[in-house]
N, C-alpha and C. Protein backbone atom coordinates (compact mmCIF):
# COMPACT_ATOMS: atom_id res chain seq x y z
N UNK A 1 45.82 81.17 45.94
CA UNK A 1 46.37 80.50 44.79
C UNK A 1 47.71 79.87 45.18
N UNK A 2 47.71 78.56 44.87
CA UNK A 2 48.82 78.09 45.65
C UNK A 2 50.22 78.43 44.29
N UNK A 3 51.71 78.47 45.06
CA UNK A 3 52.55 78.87 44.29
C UNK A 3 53.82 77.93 43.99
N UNK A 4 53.93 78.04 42.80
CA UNK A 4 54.64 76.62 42.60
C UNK A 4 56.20 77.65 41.65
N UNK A 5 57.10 77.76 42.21
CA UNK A 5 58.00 78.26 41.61
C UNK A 5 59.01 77.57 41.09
N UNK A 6 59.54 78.13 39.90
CA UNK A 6 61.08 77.21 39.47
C UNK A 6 62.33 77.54 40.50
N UNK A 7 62.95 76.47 40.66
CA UNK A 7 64.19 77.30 41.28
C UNK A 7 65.49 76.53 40.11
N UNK A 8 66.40 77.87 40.15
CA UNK A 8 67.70 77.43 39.42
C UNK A 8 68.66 77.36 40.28
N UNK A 9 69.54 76.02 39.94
CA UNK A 9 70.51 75.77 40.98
C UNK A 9 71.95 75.73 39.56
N UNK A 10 73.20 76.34 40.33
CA UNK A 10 74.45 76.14 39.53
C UNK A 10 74.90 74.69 40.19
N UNK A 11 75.65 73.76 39.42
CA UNK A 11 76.29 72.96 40.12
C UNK A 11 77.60 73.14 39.31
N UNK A 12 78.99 73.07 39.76
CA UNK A 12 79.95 72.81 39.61
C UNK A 12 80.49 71.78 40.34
N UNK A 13 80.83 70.50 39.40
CA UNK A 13 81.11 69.10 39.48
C UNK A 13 82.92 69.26 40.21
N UNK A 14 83.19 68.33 40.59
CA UNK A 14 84.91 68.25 40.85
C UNK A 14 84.94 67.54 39.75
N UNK A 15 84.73 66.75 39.91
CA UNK A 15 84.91 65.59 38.28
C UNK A 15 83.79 65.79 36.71
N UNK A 16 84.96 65.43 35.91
CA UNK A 16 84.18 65.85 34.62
C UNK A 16 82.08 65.08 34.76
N UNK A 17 80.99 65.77 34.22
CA UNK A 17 80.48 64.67 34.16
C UNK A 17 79.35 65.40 32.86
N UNK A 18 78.95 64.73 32.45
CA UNK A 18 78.22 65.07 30.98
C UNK A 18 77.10 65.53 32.02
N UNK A 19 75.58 66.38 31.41
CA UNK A 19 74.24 66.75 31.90
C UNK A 19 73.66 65.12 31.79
N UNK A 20 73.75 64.64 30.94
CA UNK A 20 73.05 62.90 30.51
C UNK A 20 73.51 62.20 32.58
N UNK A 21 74.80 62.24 32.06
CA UNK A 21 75.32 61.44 33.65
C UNK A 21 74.21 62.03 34.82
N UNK A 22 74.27 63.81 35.32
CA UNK A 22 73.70 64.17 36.05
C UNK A 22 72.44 63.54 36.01
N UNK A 23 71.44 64.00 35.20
CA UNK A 23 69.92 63.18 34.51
C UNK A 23 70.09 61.85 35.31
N UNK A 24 70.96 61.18 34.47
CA UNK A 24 70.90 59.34 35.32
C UNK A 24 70.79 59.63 36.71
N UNK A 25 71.52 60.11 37.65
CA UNK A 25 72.02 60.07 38.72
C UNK A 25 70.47 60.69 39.72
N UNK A 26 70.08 61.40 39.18
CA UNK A 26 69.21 62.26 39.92
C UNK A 26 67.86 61.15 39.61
N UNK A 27 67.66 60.79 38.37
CA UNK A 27 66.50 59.52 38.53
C UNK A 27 66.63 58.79 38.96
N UNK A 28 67.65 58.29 39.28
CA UNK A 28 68.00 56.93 39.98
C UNK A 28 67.59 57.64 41.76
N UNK A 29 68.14 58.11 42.00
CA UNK A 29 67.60 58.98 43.55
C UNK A 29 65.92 58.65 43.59
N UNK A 30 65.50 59.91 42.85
CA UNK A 30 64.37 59.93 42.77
C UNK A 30 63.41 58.62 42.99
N UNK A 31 64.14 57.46 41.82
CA UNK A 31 63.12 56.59 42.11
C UNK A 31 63.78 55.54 42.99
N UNK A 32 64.60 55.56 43.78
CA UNK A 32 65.24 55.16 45.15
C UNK A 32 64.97 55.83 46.23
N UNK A 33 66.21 55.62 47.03
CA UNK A 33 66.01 56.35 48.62
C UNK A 33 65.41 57.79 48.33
N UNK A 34 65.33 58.47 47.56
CA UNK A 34 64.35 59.73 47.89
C UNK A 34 62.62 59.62 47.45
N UNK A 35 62.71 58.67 46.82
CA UNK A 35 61.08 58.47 45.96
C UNK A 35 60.08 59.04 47.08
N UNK A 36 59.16 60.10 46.50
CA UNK A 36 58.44 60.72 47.64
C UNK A 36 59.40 62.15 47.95
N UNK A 37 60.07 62.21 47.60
CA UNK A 37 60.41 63.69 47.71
C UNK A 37 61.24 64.54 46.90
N UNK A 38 61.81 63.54 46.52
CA UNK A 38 62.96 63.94 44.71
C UNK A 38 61.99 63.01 44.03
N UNK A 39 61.60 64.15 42.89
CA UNK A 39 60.77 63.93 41.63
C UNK A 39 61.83 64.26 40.37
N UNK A 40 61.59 63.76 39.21
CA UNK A 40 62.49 63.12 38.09
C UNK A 40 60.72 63.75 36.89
N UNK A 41 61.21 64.68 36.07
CA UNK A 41 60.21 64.68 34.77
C UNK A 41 60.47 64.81 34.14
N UNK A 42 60.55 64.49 32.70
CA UNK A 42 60.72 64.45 31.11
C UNK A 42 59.89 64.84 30.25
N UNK A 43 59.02 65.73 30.91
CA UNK A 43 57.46 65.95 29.82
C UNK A 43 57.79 67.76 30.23
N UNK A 44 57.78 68.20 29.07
CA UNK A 44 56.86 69.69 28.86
C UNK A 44 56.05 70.32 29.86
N UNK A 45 56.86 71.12 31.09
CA UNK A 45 55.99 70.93 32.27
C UNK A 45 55.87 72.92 32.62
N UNK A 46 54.55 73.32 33.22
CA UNK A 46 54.60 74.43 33.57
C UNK A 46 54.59 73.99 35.38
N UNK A 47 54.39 75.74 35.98
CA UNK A 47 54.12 75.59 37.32
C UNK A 47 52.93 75.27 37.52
N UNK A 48 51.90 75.42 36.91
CA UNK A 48 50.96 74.83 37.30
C UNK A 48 50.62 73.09 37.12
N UNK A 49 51.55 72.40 36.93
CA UNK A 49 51.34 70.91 36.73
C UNK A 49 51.46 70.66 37.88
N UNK A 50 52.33 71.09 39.17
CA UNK A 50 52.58 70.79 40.39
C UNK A 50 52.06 71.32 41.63
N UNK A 51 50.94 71.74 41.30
CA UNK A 51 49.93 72.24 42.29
C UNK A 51 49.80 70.75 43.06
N UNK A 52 50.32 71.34 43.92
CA UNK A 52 49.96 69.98 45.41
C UNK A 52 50.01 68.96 45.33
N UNK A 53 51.38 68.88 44.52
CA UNK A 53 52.62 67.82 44.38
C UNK A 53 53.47 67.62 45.42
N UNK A 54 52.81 66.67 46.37
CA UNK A 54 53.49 66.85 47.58
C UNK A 54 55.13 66.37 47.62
N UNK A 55 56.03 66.27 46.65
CA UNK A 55 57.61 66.11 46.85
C UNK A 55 57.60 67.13 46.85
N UNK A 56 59.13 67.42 47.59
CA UNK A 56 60.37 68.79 47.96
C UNK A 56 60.87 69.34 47.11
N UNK A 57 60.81 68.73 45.55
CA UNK A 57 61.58 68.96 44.22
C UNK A 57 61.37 68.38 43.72
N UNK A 58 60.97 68.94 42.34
CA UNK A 58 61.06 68.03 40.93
C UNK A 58 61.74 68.43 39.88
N UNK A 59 62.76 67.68 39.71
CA UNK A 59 63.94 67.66 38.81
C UNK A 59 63.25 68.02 37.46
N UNK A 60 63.39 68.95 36.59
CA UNK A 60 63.19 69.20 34.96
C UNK A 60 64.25 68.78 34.28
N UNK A 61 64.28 67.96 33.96
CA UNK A 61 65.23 66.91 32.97
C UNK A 61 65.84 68.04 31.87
N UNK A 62 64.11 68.92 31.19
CA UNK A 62 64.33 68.92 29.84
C UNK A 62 65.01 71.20 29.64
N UNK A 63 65.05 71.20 31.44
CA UNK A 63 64.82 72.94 31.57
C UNK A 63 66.13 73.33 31.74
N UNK A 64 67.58 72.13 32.12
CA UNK A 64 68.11 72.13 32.37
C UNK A 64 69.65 72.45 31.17
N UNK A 65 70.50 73.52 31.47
CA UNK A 65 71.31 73.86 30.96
C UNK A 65 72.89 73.32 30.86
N UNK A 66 73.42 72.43 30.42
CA UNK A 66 74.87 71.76 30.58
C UNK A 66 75.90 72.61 29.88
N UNK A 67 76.67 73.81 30.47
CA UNK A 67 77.67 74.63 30.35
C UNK A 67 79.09 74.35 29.84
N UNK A 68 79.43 73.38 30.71
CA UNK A 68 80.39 72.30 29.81
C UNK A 68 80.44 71.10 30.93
N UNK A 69 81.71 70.39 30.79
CA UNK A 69 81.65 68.90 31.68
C UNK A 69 81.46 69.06 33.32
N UNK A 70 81.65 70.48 33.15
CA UNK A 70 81.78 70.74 35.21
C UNK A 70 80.80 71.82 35.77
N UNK A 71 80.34 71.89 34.75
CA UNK A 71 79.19 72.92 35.20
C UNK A 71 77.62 73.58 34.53
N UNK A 72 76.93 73.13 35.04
CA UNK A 72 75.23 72.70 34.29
C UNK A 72 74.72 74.06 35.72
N UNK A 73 73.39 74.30 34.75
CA UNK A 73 72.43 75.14 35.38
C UNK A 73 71.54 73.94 35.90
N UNK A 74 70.54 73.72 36.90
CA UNK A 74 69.62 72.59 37.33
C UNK A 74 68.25 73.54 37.29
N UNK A 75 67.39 72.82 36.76
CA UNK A 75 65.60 73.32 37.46
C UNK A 75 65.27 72.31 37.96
N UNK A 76 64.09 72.68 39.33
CA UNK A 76 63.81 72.06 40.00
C UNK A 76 62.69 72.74 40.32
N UNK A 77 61.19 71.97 40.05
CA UNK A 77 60.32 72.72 40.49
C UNK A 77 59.81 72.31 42.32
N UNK A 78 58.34 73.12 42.75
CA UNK A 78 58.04 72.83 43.92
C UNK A 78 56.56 73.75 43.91
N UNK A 79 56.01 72.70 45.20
CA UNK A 79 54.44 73.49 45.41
C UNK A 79 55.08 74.17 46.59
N UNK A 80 55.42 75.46 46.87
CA UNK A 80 55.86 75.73 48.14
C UNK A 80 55.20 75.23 49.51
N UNK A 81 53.62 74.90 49.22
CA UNK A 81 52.95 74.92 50.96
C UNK A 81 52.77 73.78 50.96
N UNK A 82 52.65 73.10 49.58
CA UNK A 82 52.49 71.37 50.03
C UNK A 82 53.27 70.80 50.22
N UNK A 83 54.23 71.03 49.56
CA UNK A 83 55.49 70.07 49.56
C UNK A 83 56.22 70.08 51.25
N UNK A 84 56.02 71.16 51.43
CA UNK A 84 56.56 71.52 52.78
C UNK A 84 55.70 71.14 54.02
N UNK A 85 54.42 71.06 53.73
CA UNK A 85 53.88 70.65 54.64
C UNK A 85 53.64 69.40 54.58
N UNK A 86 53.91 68.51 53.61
CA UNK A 86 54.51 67.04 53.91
C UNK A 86 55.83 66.40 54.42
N UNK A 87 56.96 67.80 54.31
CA UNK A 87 57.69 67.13 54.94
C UNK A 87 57.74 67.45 56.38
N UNK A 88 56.65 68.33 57.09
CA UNK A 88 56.24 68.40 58.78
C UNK A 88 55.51 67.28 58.94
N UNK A 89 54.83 66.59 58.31
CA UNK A 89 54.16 65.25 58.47
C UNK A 89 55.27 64.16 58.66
N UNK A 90 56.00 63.80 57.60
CA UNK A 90 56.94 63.80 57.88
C UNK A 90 57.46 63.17 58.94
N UNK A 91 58.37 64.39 59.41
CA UNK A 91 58.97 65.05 61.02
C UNK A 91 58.14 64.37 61.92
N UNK A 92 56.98 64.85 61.63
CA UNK A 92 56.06 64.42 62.67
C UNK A 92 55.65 62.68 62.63
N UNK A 93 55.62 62.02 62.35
CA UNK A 93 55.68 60.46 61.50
C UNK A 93 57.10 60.54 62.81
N UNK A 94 58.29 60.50 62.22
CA UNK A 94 59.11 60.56 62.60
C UNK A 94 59.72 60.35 64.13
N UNK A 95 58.97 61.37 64.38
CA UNK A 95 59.23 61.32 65.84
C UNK A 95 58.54 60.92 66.47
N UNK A 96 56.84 60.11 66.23
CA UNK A 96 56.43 59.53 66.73
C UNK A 96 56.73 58.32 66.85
N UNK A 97 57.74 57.71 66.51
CA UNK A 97 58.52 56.78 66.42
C UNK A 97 59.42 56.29 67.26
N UNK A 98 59.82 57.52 68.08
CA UNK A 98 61.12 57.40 68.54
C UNK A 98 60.29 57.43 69.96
């Protein structure tokens, strides 16, 4: 059974910034230079939606806790074996390159 866990991350900002700002910032990634491995969702999501969702993380927009201007809780889900074993593909891509 493949395992798709939440992880919670603290962030403490140096500079003030609303949870909305964070949100912007992390979709904008997502669907930029990380697209394919930072995921961005806004829908009602369990662990099982990301069964062999091959990105590294997917940002939960809606799981996420804003403490005050400098400090928010983050969720971020993940398929542990897929996600990871796309980014050895990856690697491997990678260095066949060089």
């Amino acid at each position: 059974m493949p395992s798709c866990p939440r992880e919670r991350k603290r962030l403490k900002s140096r500079k003030p910034a609303t949870y909305e700002d964070i949100k912007a910032k992390v979709k904008e990634a997502a669907e930029g230079d990380m697209k394919g491995i930072l995921g961005y969702t806004e829908e009602e999501v369990v662990s099982s939606d990301f069964n062999g969702d091959p990105r590294s993380s997917i940002f939960d927009s809606k799981a996420g806790i804003p403490l005050n201007d400098s400090f928010v809780k983050l969720i971020n889900w993940y398929d542990n074996e897929y996600g990871y074993s796309m980014r050895v593909v990856d690697l491997i891509k990678h260095m066949a390159k060089s």
